[in-house]
Protein backbone atom coordinates (compact mmCIF):
# COMPACT_ATOMS: atom_id res chain seq x y z
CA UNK A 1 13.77 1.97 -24.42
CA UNK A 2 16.12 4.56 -22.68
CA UNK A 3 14.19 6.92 -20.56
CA UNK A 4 15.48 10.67 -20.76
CA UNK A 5 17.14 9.89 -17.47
CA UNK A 6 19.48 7.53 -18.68
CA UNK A 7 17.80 4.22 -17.61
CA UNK A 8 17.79 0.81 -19.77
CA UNK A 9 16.97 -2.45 -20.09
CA UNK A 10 19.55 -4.15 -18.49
CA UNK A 11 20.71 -1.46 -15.76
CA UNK A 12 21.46 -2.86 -12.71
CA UNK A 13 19.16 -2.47 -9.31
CA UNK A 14 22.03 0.21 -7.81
CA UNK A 15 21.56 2.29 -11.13
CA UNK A 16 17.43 2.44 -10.59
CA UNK A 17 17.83 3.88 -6.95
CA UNK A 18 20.52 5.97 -8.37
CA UNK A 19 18.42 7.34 -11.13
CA UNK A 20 14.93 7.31 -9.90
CA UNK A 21 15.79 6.89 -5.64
CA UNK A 22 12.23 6.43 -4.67
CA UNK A 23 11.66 3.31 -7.32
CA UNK A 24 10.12 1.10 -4.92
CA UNK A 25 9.19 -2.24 -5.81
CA UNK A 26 5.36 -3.45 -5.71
CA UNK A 27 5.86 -7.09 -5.81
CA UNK A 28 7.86 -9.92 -6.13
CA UNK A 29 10.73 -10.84 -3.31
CA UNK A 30 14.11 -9.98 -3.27
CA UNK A 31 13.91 -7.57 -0.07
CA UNK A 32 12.24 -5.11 -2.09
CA UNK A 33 15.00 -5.19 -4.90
CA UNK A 34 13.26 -7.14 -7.36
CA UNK A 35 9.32 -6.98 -9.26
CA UNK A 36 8.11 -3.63 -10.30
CA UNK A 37 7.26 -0.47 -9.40
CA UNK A 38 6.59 2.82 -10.53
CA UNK A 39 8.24 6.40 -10.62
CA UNK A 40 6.70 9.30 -11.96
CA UNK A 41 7.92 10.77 -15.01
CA UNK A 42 10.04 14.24 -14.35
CA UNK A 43 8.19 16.93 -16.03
CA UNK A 44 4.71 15.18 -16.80
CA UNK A 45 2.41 14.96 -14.00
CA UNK A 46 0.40 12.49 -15.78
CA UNK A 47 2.35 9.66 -16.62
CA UNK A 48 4.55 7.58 -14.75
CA UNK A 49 7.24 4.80 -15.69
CA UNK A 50 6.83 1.06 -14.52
CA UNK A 51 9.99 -0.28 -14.15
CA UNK A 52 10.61 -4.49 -13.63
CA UNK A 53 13.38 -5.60 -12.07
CA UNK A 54 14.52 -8.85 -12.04
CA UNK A 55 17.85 -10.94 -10.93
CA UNK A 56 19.06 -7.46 -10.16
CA UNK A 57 18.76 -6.00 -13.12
CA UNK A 58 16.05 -4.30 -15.72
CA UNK A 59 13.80 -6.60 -17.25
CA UNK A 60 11.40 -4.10 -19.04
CA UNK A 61 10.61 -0.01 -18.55
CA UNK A 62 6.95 1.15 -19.96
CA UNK A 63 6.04 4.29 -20.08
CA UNK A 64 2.25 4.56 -18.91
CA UNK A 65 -0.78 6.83 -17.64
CA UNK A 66 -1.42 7.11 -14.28
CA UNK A 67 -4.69 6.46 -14.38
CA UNK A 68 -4.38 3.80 -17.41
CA UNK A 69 -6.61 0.99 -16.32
CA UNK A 70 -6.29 -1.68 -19.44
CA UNK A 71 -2.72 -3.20 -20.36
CA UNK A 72 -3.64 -5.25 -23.35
């Protein structure tokens, strides 16, 4: 998945906060460099994409609802 910023799997931490600045993570350790977190989606006030980071890079970008409440 590329998102229409520019963002894949396999960018590096210093390309999320350059794409998507507030990206902050949720979880995981890593001073706040590594887990996942959310950003909202530029031009779609209802969505948002959840973005995992891990080992300083991206592990996985969804795009999802914000108020989606079932993952499987």
């Amino acid at each position: 998945m590329r998102t229409a910023e520019g963002l894949v799997e396999g960018a590096t931490y210093a390309e999320v906060k350059r794409i998507y600045p507030n990206w902050v993570s949720a979880t995981g350790d890593g001073g706040g460099k590594e887990g996942h977190g959310v950003v909202d989606v530029p031009g779609n006030a209802k969505a948002h994409y959840r973005i995992d980071v891990f080992q300083g890079k991206v592990r996985s970008i969804s795009l999802q609802l914000k108020n989606q409440d079932c993952y499987e």
